[in-house]
N, C-alpha and C. Protein backbone atom coordinates (compact mmCIF):
# COMPACT_ATOMS: atom_id res chain seq x y z
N UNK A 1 0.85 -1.16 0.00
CA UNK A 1 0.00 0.00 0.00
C UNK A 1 0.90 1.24 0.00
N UNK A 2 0.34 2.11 -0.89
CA UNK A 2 1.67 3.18 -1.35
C UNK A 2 0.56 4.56 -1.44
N UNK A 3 1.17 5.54 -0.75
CA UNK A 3 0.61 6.87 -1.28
C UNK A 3 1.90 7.97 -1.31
N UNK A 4 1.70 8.62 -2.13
CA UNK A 4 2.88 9.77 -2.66
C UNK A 4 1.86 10.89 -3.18
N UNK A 5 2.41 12.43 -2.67
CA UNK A 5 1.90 13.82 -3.27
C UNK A 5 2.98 14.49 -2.98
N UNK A 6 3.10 15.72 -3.92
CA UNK A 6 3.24 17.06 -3.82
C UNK A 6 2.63 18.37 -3.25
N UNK A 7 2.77 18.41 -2.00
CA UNK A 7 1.48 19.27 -1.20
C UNK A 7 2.35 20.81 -1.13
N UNK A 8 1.13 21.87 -2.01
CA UNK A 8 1.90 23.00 -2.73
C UNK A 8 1.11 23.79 -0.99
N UNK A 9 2.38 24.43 -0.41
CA UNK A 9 2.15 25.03 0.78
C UNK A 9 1.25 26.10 0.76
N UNK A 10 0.86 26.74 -0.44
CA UNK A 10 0.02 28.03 -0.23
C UNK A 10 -1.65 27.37 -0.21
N UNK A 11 -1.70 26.40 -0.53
CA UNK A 11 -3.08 25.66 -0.82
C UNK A 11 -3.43 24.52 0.83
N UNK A 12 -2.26 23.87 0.97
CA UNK A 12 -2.66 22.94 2.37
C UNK A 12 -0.98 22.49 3.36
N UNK A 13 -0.94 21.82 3.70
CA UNK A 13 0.35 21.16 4.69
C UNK A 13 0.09 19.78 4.91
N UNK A 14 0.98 19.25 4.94
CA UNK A 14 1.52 18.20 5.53
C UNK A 14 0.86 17.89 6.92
N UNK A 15 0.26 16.65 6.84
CA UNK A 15 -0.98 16.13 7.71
C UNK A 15 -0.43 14.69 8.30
N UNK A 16 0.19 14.86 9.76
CA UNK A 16 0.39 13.35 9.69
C UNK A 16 -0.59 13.10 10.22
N UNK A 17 -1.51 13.49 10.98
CA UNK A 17 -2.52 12.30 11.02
C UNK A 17 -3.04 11.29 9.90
N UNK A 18 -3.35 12.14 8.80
CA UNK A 18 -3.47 11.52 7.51
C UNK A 18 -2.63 10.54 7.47
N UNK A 19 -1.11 10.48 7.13
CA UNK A 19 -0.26 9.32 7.60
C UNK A 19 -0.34 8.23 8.60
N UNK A 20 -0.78 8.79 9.50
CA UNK A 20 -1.04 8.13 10.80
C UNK A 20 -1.93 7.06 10.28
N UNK A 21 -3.59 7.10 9.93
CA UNK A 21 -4.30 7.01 9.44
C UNK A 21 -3.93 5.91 8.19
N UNK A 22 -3.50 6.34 7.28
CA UNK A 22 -2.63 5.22 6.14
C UNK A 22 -2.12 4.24 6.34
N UNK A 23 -1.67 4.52 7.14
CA UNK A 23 -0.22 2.99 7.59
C UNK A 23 -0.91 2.29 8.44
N UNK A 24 -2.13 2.82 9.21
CA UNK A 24 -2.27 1.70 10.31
C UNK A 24 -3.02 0.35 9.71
N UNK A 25 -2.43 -0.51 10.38
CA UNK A 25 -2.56 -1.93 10.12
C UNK A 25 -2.81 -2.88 10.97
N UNK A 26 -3.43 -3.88 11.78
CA UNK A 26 -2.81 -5.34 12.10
C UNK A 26 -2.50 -6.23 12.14
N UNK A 27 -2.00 -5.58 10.76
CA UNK A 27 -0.82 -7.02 10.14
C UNK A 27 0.51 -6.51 10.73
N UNK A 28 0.88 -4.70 10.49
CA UNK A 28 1.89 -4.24 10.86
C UNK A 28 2.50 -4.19 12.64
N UNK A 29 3.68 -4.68 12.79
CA UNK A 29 3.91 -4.31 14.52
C UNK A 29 4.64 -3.49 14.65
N UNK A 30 5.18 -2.48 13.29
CA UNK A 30 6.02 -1.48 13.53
C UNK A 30 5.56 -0.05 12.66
N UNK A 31 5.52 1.01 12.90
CA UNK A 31 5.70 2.29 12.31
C UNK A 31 6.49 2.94 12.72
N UNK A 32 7.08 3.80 11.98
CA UNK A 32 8.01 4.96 12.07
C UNK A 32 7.51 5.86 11.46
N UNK A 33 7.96 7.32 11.83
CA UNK A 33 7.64 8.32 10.74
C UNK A 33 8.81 9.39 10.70
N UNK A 34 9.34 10.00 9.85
CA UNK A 34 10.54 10.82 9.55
C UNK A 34 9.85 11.85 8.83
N UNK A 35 10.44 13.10 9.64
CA UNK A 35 10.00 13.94 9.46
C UNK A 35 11.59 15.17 8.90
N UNK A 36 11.41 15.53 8.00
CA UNK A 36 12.87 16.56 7.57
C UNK A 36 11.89 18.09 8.09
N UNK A 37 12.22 18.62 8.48
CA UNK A 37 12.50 20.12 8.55
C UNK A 37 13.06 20.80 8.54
N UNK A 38 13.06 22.47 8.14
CA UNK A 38 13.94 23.08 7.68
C UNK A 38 14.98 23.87 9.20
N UNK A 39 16.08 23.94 9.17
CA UNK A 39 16.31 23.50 10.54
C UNK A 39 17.80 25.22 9.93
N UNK A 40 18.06 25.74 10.82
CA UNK A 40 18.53 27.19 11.26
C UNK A 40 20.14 27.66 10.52
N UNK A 41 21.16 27.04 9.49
CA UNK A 41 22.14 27.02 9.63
C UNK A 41 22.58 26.12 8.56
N UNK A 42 23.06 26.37 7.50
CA UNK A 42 23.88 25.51 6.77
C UNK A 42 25.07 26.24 5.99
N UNK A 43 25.91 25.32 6.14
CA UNK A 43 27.53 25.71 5.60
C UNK A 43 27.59 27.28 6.33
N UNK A 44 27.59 27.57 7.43
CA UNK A 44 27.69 28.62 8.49
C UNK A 44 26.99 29.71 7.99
N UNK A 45 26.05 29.95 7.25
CA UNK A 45 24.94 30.50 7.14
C UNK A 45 23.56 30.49 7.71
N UNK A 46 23.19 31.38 8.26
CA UNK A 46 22.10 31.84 8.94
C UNK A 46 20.59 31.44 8.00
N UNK A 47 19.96 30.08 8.25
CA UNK A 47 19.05 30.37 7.42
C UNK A 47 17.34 30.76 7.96
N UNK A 48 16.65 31.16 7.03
CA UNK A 48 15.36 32.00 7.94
C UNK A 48 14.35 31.33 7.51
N UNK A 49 14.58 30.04 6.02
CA UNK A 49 12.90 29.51 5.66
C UNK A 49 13.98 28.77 4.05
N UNK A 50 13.43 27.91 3.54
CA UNK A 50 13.49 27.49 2.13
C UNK A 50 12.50 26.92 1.70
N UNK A 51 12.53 27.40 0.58
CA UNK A 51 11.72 27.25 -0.92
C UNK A 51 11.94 26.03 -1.93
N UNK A 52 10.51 25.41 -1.53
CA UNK A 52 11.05 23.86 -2.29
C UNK A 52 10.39 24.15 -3.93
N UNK A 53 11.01 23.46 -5.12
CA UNK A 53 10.61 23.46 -6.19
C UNK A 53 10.45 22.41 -6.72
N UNK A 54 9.58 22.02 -7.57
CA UNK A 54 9.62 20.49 -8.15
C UNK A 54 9.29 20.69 -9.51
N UNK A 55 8.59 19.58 -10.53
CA UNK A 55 7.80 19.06 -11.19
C UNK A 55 7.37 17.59 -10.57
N UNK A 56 6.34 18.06 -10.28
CA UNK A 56 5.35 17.54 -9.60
C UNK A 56 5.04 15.80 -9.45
N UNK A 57 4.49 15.79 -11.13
CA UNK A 57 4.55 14.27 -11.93
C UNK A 57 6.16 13.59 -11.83
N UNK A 58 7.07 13.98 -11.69
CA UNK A 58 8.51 13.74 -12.30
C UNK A 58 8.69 12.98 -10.47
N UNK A 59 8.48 13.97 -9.79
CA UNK A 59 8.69 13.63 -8.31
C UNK A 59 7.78 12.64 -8.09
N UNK A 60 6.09 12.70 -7.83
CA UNK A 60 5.64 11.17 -7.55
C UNK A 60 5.92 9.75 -8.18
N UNK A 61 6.46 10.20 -9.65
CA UNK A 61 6.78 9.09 -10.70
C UNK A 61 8.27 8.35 -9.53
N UNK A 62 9.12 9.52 -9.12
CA UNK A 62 10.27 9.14 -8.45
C UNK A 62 10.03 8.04 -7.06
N UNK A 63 9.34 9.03 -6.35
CA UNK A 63 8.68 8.47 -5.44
C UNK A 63 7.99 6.97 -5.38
N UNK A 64 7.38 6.65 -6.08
CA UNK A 64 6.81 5.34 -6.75
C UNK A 64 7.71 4.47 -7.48
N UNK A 65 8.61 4.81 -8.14
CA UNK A 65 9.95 3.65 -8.30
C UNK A 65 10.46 3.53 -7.34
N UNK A 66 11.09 4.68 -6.13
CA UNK A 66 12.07 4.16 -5.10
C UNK A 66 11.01 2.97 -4.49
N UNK A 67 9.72 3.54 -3.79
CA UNK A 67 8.71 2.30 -3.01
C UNK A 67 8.46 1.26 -3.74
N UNK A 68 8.98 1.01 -4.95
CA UNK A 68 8.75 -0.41 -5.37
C UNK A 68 9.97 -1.04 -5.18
N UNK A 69 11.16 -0.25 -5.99
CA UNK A 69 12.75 -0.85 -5.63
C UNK A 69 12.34 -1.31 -3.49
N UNK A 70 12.01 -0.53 -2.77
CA UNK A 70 12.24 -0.73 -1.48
C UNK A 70 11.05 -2.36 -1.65
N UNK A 71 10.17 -2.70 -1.74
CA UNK A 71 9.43 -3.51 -2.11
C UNK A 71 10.50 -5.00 -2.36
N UNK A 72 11.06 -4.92 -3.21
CA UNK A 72 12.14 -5.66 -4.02
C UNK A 72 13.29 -5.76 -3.19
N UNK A 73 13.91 -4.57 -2.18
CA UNK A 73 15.26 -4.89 -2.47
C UNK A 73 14.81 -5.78 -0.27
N UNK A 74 14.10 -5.37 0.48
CA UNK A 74 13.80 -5.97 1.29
C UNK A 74 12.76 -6.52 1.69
N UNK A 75 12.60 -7.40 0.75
CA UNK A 75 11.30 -8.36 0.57
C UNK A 75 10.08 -8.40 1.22
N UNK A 76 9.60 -7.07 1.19
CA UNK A 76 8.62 -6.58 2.28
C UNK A 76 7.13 -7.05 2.10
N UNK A 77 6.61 -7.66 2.86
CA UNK A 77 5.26 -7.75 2.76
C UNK A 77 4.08 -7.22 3.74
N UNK A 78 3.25 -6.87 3.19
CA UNK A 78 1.85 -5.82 4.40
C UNK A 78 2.36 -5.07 4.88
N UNK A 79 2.99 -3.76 4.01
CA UNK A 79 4.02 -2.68 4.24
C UNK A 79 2.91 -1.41 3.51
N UNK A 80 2.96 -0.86 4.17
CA UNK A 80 2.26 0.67 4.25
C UNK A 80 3.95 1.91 4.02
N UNK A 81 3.15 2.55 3.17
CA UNK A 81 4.49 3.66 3.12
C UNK A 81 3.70 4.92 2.71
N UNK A 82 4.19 6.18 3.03
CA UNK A 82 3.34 7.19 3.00
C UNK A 82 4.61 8.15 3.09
N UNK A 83 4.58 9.08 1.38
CA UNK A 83 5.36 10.05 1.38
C UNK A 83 4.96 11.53 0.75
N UNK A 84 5.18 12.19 1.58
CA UNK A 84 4.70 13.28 1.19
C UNK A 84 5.83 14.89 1.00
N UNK A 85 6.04 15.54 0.16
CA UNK A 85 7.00 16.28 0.14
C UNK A 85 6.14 18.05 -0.58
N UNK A 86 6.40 19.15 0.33
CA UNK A 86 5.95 20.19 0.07
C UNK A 86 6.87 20.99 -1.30
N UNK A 87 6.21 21.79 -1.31
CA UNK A 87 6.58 23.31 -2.26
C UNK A 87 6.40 24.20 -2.07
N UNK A 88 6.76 25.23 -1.95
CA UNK A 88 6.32 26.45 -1.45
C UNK A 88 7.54 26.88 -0.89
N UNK A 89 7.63 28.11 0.17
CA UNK A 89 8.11 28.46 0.89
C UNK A 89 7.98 27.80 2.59
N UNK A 90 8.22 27.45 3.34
CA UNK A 90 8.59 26.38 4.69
C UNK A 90 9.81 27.10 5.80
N UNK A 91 8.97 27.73 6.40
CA UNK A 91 10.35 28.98 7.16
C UNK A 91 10.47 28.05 8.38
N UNK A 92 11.24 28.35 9.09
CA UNK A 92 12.33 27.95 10.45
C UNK A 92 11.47 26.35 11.12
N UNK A 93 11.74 25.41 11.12
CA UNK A 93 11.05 24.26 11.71
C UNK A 93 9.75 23.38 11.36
N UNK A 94 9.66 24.18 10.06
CA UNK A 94 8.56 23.59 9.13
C UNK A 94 9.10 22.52 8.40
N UNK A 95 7.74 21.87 8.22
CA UNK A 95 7.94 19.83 7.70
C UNK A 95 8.03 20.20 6.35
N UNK A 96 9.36 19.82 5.87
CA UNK A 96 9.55 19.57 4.30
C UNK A 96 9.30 18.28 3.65
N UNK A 97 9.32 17.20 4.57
CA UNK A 97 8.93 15.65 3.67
C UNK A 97 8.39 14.90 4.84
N UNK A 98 7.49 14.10 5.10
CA UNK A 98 7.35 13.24 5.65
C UNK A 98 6.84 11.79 4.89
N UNK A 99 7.62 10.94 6.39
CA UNK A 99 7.90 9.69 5.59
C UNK A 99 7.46 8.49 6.45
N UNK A 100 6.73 8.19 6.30
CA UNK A 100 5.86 7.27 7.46
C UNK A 100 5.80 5.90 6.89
N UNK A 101 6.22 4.63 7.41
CA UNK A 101 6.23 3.79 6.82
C UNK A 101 5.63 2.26 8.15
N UNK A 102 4.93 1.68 7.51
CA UNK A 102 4.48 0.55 9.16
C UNK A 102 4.92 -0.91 8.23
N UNK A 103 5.11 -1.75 8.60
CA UNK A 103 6.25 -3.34 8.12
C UNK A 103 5.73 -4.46 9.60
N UNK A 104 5.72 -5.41 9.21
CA UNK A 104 5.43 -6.41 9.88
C UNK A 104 6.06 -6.13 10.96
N UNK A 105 7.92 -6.14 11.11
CA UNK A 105 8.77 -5.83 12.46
C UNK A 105 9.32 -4.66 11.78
N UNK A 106 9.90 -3.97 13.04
CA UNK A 106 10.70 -3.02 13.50
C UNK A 106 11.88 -2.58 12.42
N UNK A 107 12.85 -3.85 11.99
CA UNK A 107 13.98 -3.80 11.03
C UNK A 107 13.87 -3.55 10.03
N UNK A 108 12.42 -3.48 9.30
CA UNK A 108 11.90 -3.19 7.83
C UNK A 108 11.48 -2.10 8.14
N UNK A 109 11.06 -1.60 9.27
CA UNK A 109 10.45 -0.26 8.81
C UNK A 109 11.94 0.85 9.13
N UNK A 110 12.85 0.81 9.49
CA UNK A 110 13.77 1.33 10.23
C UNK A 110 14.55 1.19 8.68
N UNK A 111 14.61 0.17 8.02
CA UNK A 111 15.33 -0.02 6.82
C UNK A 111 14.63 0.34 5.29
N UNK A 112 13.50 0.68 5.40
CA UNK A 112 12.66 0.94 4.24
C UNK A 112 12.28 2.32 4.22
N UNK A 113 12.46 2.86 5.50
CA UNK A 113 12.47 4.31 5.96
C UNK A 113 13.87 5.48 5.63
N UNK A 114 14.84 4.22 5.88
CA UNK A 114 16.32 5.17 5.71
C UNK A 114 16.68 4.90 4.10
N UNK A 115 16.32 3.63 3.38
CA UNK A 115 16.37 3.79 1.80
C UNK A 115 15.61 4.63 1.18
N UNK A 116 14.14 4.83 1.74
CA UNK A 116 13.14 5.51 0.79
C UNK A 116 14.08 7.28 1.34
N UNK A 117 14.36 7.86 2.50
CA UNK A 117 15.04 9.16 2.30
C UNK A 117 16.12 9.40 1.25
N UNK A 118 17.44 8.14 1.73
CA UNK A 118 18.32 8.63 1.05
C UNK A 118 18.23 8.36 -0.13
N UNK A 119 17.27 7.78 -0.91
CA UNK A 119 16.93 7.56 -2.75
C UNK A 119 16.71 9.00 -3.29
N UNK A 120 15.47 9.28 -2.07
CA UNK A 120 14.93 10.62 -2.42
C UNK A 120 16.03 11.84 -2.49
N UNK A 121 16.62 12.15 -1.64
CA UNK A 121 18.13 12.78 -1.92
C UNK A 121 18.76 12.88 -3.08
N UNK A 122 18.91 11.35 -3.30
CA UNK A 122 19.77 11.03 -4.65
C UNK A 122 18.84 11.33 -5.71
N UNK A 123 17.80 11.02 -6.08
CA UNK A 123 17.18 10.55 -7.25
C UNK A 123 16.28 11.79 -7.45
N UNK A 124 15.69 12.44 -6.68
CA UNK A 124 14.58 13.42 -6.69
C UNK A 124 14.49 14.38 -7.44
N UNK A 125 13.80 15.76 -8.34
CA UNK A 125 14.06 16.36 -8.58
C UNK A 125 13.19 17.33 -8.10
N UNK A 126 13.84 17.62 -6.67
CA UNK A 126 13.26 19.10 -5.75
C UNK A 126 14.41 20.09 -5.48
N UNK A 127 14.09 20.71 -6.45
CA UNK A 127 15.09 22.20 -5.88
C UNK A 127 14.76 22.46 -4.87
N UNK A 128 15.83 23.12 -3.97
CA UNK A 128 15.65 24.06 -2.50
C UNK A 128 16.24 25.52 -2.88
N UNK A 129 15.34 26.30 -2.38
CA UNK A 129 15.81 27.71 -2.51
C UNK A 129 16.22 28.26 -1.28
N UNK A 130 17.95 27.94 -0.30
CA UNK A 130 17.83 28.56 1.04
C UNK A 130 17.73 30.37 0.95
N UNK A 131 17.15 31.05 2.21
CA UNK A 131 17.19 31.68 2.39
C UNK A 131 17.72 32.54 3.36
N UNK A 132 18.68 33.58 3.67
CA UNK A 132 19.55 33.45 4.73
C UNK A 132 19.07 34.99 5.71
N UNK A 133 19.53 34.89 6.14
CA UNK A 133 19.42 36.09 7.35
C UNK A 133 20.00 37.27 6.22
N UNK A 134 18.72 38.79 7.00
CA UNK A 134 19.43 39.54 6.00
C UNK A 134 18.23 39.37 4.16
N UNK A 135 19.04 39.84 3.18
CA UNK A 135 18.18 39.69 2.17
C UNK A 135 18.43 38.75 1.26
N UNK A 136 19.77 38.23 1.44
CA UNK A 136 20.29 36.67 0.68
C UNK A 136 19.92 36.16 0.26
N UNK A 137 19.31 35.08 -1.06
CA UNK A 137 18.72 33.71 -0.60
C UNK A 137 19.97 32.65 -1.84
N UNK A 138 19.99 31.59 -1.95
CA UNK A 138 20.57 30.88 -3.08
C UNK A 138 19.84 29.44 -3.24
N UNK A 139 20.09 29.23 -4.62
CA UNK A 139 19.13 27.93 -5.33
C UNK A 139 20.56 27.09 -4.91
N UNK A 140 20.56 25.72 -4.25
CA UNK A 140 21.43 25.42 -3.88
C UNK A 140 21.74 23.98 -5.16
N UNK A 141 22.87 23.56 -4.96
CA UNK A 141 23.36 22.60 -5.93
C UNK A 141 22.80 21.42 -6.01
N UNK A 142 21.86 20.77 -6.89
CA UNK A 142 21.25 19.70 -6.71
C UNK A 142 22.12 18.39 -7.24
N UNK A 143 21.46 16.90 -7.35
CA UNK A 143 22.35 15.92 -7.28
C UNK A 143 21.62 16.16 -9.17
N UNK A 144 22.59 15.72 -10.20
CA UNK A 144 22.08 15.56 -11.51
C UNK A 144 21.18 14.43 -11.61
N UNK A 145 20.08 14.28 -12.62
CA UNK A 145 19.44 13.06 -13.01
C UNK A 145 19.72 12.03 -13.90
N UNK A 146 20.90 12.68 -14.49
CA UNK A 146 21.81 11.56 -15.23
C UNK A 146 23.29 11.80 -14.97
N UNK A 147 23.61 10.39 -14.87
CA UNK A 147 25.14 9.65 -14.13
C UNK A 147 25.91 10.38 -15.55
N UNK A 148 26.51 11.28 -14.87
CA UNK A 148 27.47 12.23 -15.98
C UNK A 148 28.31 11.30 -16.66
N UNK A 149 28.96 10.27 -15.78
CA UNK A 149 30.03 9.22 -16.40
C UNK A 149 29.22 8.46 -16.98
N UNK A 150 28.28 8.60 -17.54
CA UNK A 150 28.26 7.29 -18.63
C UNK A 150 27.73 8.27 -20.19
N UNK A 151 27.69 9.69 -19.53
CA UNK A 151 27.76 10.60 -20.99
C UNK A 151 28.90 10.67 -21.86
N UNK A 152 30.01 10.27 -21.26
CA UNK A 152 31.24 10.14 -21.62
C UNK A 152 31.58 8.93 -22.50
């Protein structure tokens, strides 16, 4: 059971009850939920809020291959996963992704939780726009969508 959106911040937010709600099961004896927020300080910069950007389709399409690869790569069964990632602007301690996932035991959800983030990292295509103390802001360096070494 799989749900994935793009929740555009000027219209609604990030609902874990909704999550809450999704994953529950009693088949499942474990949930977790991971929550990223935008958190005060990067590379010794003062930050005050960032600005997430996407294409929308491109990101749930993403989203929906990593939860199947996770499907596949730890043979998960009666697994609930629930991901949700904003746009908009998200100032000081606001939820940029949440990631809620419930698995029969404990070790799948703890392990299907830390693959489905760091895919999303790698694979995603969400710009961040930080914004810094002051009138600053910068589009920061994203990971490419194609493996440069094999353009070569």
């Amino acid at each position: 059971m799989f749900h994935c959106d793009v929740i555009d911040v000027k219209k609604n937010s990030i609902d874990i009850s909704k999550a809450q709600k999704f994953i529950a099961s009693s088949k499942c004896g474990a949930s977790l939920f991971f929550m990223g927020t935008v958190r005060d300080e990067n590379n010794s910069q003062k930050v005050t809020g960032i600005t997430y950007d996407s294409h929308d389709e491109m990101v749930k399409k993403s989203f929906e291959e990593i939860y199947d690869e996770a499907k596949v790569n730890f043979k998960i069964e009666h697994c609930a996963v629930f991901v949700e990632h904003v746009k908009g602007y998200v100032p000081l301690g606001g939820i940029s992704i949440l990631i809620a996932v419930a698995c029969k035991h404990r070790k799948q959800v703890y392990d299907v939780s830390r693959f489905i983030i760091e895919e999303i990292k790698k694979r995603t295509a969400i710009w961040k726009k930080e914004h810094y103390e002051g009138t600053d802001s910068k589009w920061l360096k994203g990971n490419p969508l194609i493996d440069q070494s094999q353009l070569k």
